[in-house]
C-alpha atoms as a PDB file:
ATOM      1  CA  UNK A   1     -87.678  23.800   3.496  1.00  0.00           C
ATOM      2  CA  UNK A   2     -86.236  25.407   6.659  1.00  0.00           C
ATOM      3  CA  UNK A   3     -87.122  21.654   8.540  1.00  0.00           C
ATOM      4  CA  UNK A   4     -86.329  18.203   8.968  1.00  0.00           C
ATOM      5  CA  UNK A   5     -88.369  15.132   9.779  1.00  0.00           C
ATOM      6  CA  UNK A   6     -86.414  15.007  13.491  1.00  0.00           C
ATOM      7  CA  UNK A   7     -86.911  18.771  13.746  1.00  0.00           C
ATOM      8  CA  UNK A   8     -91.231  17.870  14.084  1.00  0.00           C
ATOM      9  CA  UNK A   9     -90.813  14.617  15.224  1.00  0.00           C
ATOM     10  CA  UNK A  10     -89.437  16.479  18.464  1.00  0.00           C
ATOM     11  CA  UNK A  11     -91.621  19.178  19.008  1.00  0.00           C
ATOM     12  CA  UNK A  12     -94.639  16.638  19.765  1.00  0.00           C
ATOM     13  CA  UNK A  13     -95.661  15.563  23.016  1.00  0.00           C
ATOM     14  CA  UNK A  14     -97.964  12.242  22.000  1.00  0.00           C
ATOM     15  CA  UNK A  15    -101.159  12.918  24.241  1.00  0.00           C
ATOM     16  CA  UNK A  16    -103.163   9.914  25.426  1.00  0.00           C
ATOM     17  CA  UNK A  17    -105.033  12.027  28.109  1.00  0.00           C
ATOM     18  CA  UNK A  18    -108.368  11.079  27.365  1.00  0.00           C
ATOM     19  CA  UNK A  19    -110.543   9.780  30.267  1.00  0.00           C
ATOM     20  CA  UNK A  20    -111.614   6.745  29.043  1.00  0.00           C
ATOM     21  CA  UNK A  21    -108.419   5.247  27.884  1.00  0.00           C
ATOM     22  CA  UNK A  22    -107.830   1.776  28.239  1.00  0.00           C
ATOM     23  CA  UNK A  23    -104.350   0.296  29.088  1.00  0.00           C
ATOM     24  CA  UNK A  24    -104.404  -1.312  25.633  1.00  0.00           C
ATOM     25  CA  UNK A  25    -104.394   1.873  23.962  1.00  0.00           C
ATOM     26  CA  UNK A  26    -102.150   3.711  25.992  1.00  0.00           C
ATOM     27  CA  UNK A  27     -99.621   1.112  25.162  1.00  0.00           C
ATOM     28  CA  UNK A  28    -100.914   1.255  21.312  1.00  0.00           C
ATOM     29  CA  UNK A  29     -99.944   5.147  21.973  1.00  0.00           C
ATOM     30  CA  UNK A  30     -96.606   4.145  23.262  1.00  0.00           C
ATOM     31  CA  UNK A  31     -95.421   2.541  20.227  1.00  0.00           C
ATOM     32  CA  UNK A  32     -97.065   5.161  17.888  1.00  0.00           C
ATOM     33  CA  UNK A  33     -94.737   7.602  20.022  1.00  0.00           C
ATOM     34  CA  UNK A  34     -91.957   5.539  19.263  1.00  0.00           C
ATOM     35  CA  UNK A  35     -92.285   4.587  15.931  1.00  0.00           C
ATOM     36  CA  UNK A  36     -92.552   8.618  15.106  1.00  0.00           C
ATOM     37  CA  UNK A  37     -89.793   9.248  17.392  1.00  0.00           C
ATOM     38  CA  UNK A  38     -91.804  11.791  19.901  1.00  0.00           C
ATOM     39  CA  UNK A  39     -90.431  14.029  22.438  1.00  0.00           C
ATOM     40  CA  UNK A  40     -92.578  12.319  24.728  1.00  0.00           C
ATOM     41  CA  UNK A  41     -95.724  10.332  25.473  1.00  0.00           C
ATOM     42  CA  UNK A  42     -97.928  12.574  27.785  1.00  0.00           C
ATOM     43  CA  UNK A  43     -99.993  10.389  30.339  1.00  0.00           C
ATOM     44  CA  UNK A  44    -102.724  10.081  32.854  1.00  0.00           C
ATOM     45  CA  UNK A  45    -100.836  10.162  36.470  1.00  0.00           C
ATOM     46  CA  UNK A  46    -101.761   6.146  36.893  1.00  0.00           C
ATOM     47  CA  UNK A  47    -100.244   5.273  33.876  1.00  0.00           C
ATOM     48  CA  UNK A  48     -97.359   6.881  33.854  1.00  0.00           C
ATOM     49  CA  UNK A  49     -95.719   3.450  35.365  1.00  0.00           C
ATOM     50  CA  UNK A  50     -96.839   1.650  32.544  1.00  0.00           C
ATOM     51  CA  UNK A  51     -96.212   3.813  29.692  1.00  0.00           C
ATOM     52  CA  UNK A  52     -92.193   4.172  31.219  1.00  0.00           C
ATOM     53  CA  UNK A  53     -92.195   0.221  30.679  1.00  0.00           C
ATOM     54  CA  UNK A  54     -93.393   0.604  27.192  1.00  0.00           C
ATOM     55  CA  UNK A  55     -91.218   3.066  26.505  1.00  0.00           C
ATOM     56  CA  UNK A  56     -87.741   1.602  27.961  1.00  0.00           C
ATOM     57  CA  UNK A  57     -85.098   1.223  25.218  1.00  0.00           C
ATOM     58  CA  UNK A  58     -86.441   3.855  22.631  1.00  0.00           C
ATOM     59  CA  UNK A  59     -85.716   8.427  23.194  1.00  0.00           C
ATOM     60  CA  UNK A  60     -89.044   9.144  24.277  1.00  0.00           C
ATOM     61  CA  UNK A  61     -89.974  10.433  27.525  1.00  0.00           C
ATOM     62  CA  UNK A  62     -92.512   9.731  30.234  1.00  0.00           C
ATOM     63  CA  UNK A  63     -94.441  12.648  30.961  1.00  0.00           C
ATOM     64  CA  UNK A  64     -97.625  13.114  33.104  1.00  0.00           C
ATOM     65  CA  UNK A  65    -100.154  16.164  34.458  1.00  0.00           C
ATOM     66  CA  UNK A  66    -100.264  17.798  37.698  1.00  0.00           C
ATOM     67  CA  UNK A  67    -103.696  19.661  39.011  1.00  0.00           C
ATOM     68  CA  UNK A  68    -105.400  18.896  35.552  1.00  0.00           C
ATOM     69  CA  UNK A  69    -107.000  19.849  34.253  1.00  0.00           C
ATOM     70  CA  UNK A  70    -109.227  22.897  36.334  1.00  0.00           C
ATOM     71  CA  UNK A  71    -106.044  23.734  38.449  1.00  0.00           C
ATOM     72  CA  UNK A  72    -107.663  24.200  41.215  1.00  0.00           C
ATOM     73  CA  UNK A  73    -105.904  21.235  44.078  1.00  0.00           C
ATOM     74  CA  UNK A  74    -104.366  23.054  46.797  1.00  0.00           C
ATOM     75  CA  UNK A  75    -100.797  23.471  45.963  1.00  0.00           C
ATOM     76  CA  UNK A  76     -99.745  20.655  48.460  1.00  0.00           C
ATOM     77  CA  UNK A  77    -102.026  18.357  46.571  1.00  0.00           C
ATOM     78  CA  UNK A  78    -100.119  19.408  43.572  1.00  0.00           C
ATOM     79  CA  UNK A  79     -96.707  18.529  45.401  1.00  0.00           C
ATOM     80  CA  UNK A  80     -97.848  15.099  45.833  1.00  0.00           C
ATOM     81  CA  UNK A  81     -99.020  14.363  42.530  1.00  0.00           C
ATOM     82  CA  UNK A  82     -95.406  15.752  41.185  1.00  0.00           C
ATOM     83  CA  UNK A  83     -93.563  13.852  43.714  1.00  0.00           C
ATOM     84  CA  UNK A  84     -95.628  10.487  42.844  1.00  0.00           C
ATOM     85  CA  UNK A  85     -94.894  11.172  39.262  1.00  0.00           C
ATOM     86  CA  UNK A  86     -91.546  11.602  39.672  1.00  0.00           C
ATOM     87  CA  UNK A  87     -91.478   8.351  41.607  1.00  0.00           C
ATOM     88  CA  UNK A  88     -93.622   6.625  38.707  1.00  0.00           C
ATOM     89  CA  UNK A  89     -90.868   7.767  36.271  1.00  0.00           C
ATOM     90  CA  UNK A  90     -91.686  10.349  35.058  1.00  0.00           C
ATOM     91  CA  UNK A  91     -89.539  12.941  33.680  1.00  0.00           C
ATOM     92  CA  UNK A  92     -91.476  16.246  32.596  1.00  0.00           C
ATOM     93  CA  UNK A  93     -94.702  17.392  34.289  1.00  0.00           C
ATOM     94  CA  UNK A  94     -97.498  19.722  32.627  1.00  0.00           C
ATOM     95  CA  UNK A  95     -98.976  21.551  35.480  1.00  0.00           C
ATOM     96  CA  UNK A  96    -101.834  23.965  35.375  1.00  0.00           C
ATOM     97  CA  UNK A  97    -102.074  26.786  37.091  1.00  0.00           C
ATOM     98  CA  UNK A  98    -105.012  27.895  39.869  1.00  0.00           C
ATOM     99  CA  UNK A  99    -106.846  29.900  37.553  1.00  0.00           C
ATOM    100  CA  UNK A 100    -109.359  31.280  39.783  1.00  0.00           C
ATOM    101  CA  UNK A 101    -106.747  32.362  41.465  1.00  0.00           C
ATOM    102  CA  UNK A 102    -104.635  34.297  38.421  1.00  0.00           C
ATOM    103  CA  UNK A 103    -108.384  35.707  37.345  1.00  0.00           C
ATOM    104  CA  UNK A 104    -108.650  37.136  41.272  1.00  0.00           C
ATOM    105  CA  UNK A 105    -105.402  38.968  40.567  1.00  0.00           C
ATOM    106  CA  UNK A 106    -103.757  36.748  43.160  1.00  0.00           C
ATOM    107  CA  UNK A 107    -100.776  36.746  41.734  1.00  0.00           C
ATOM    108  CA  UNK A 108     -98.598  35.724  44.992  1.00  0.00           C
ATOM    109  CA  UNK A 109    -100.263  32.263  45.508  1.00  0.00           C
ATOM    110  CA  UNK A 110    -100.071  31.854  41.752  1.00  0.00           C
ATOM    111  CA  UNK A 111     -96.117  31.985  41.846  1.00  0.00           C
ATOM    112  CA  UNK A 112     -96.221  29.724  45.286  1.00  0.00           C
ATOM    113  CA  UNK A 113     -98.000  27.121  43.954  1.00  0.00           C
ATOM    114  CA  UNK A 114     -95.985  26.694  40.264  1.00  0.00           C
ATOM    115  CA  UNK A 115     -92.981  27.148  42.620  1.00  0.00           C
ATOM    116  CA  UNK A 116     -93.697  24.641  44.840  1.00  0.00           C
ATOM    117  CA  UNK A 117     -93.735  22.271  41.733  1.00  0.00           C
ATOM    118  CA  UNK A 118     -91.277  23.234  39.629  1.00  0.00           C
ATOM    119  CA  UNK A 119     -89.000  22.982  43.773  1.00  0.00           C
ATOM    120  CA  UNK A 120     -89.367  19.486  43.893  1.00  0.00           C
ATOM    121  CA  UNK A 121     -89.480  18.647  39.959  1.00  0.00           C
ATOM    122  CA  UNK A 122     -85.907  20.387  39.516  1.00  0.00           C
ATOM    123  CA  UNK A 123     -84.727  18.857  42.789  1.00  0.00           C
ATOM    124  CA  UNK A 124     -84.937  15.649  40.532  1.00  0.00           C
ATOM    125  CA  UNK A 125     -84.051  16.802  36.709  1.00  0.00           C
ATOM    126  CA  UNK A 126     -87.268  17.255  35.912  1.00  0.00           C
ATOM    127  CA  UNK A 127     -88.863  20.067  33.509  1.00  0.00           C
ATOM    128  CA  UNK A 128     -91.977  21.253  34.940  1.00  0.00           C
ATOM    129  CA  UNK A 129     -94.615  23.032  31.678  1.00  0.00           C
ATOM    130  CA  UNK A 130     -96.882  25.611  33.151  1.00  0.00           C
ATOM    131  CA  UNK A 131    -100.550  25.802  31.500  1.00  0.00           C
ATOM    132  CA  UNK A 132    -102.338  28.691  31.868  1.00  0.00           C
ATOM    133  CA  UNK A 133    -105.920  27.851  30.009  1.00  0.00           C
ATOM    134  CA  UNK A 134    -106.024  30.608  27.960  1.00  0.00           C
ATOM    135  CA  UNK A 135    -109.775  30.289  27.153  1.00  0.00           C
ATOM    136  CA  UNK A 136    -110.408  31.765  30.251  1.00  0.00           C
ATOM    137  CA  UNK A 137    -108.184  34.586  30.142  1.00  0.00           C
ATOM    138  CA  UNK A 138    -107.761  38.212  28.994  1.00  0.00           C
ATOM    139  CA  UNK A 139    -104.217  39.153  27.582  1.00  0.00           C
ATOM    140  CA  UNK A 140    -103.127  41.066  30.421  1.00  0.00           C
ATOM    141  CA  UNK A 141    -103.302  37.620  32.392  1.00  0.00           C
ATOM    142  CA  UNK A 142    -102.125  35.569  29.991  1.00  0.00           C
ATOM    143  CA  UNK A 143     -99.091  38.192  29.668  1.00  0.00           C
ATOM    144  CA  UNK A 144     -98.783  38.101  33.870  1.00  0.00           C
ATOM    145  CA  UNK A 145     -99.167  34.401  34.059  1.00  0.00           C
ATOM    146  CA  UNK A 146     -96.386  33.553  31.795  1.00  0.00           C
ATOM    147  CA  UNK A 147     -94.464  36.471  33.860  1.00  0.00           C
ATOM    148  CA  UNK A 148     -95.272  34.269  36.857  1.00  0.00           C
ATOM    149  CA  UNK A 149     -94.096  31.202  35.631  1.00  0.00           C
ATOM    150  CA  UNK A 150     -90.923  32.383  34.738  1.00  0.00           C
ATOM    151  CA  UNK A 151     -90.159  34.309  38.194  1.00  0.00           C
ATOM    152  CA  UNK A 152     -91.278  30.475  39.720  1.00  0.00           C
ATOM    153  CA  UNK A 153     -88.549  28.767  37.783  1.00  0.00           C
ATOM    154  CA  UNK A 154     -90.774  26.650  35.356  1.00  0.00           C
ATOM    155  CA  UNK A 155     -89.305  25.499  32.041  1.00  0.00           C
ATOM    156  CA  UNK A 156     -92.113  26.096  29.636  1.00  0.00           C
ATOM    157  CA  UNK A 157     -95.455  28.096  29.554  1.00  0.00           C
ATOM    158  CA  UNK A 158     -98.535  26.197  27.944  1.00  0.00           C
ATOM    159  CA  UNK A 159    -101.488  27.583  26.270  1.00  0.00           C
ATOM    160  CA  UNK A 160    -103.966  25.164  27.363  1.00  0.00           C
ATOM    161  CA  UNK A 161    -104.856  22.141  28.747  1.00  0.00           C
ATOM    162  CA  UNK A 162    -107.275  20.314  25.487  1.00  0.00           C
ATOM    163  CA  UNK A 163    -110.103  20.128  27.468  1.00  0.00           C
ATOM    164  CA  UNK A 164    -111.247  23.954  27.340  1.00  0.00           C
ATOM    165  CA  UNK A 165    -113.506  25.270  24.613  1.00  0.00           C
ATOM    166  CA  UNK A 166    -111.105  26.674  22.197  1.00  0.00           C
ATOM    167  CA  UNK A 167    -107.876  25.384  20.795  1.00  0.00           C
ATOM    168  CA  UNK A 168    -104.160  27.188  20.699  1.00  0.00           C
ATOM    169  CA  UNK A 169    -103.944  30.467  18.747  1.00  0.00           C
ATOM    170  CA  UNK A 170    -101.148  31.487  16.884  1.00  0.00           C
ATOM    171  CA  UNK A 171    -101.796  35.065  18.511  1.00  0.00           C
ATOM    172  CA  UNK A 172    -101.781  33.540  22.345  1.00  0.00           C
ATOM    173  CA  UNK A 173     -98.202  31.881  21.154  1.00  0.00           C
ATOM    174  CA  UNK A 174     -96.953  35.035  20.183  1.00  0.00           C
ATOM    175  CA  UNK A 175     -97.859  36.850  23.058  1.00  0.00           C
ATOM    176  CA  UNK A 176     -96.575  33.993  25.141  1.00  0.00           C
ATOM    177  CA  UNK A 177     -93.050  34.056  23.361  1.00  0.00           C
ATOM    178  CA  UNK A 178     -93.141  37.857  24.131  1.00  0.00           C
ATOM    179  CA  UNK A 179     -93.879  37.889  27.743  1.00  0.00           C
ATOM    180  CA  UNK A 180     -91.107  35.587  28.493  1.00  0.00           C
ATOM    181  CA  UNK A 181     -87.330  35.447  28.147  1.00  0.00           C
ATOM    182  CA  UNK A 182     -85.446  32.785  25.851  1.00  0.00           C
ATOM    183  CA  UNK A 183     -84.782  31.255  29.222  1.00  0.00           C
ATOM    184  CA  UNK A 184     -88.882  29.920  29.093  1.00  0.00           C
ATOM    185  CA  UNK A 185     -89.826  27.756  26.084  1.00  0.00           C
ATOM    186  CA  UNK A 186     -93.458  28.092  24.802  1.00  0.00           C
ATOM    187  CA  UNK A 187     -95.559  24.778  24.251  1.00  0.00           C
ATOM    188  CA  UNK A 188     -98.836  24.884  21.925  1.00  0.00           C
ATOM    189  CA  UNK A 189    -102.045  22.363  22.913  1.00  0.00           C
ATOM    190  CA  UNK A 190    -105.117  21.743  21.453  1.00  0.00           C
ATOM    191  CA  UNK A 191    -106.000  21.953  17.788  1.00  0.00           C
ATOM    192  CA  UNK A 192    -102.718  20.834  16.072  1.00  0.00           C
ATOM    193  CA  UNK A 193    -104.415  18.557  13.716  1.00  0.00           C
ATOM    194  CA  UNK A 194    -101.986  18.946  10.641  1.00  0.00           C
ATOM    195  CA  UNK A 195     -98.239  19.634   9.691  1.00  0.00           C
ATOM    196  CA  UNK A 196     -99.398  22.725   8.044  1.00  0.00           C
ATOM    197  CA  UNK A 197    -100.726  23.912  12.081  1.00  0.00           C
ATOM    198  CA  UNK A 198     -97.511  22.412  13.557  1.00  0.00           C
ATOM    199  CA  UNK A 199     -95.445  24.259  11.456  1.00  0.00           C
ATOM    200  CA  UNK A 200     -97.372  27.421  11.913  1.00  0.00           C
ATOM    201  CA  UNK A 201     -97.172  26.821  15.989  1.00  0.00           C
ATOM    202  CA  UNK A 202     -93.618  26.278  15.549  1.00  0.00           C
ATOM    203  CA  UNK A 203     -93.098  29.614  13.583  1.00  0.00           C
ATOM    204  CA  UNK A 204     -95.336  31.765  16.183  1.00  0.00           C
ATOM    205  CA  UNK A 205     -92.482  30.396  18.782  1.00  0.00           C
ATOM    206  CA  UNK A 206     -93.635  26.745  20.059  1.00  0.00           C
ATOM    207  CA  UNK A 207     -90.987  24.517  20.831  1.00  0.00           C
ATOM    208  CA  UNK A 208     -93.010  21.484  21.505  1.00  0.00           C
ATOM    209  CA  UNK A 209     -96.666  20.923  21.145  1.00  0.00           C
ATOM    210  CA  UNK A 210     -99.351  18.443  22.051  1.00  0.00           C
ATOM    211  CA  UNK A 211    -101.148  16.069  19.336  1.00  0.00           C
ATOM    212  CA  UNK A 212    -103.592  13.122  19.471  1.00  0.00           C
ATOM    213  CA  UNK A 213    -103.170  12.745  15.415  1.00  0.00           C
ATOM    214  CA  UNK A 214     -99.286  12.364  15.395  1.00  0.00           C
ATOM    215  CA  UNK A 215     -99.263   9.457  13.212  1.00  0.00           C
ATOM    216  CA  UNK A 216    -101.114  12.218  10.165  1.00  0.00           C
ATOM    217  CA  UNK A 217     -98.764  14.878  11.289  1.00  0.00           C
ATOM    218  CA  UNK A 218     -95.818  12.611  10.789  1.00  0.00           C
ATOM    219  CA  UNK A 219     -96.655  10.553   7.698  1.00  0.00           C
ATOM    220  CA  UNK A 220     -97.342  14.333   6.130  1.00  0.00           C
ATOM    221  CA  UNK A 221     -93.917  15.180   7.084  1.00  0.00           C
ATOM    222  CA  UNK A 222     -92.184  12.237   5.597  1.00  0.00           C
ATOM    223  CA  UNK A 223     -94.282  13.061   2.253  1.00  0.00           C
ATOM    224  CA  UNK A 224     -92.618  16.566   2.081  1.00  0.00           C
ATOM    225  CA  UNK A 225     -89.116  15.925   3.246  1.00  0.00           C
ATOM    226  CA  UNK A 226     -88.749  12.517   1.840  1.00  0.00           C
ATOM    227  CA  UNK A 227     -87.176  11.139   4.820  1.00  0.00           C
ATOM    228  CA  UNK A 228     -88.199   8.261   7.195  1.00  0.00           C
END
């Protein structure tokens, strides 16, 4: 078994980024995140305040959206809603890209706008995740934007937001751990339903990936490595 409990544990970002959300759940979410031992708990923007509370005194982090999730705020809109966050407490930021704007080959104000946020994120210690959407992408984009992101400084490239059609593909990850140097970690979201997926996500290059069902994940991991 080439993995420990810990080794899953923090690869998942707990995602309570469904719309209608209410503050009792996010905070039930909170202490599912900590109970696991998550990377982080990833957020709606207004509750990023509240889930820091719940979260004071345990090793996961606050982490929130910027632009999500079409992408399509005008970059200064984007600087706001990273600044706010940052002010909020929070401590990584999953961006997404303008994607009309990859898709029109505009590649300049792609690399503007993801550097504009990832400017004021690392100003403050914080790791900025760029999501590309891959749904609506051809591989020659998805190989650019990642390209992109890394000349813009971000931390990690993202497959997709959760709310598009399709889910990660092990093939998108690959291509995504190709088209960027070891500097640029690669995160997986949408579909990682199992331990079985999460390890496969992990082998195709993912360093951290997004889950709604961590609590399934997890127990299955504590089955097969006997820890807790």
């Amino acid at each position: 078994m080439d993995f420990t409990y810990l080794d899953i544990a923090k690869m998942i970002d707990h995602s309570l980024l469904r719309p209608e959300l209410t503050e009792e759940q996010i905070i039930k979410g909170c202490e599912i995140a900590k109970k696991y031992n998550t990377a982080t708990v990833c957020c709606p923007p207004s509750a990023v305040a509240l889930v820091k509370k719940h979260l004071a005194g345990s090793n996961v982090r606050p982490t929130t959206v910027v632009g999500f999730p079409h992408g399509y705020n005008k970059t200064e809109t984007k600087v706001f809603e990273a600044e706010q966050a940052i002010k909020d407490g929070a401590v990584e930021l999953d961006m997404v890209i303008n994607i009309g704007k990859l898709k029109s080959r505009d590649f300049e104000y792609v690399k503007n706008d993801i550097r504009a946020v990832v400017e004021v994120a690392h100003r403050n210690d914080v790791i900025v995740k760029v999501i590309l959407e891959n749904h609506y992408l051809t591989s020659e984009l998805k190989e650019i934007g990642c390209k992109l992101a890394e000349q813009a400084g971000a931390d990690f490239v993202k497959t997709s937001t959760g709310f598009a059609e399709t889910d990660a593909t092990l093939e998108d990850l690959q291509l995504m751990r190709k088209s960027v140097s070891g500097k640029v970690q690669v995160k997986a979201a949408g579909g990682i339903r199992s331990l079985d997926m999460a390890l496969k996500v992990r082998q195709a290059g993912a360093t951290r990936f997004g889950a709604t069902r961590t609590e399934a994940i997890m127990q299955e991991c504590r089955k097969r490595t006997g820890e807790s």
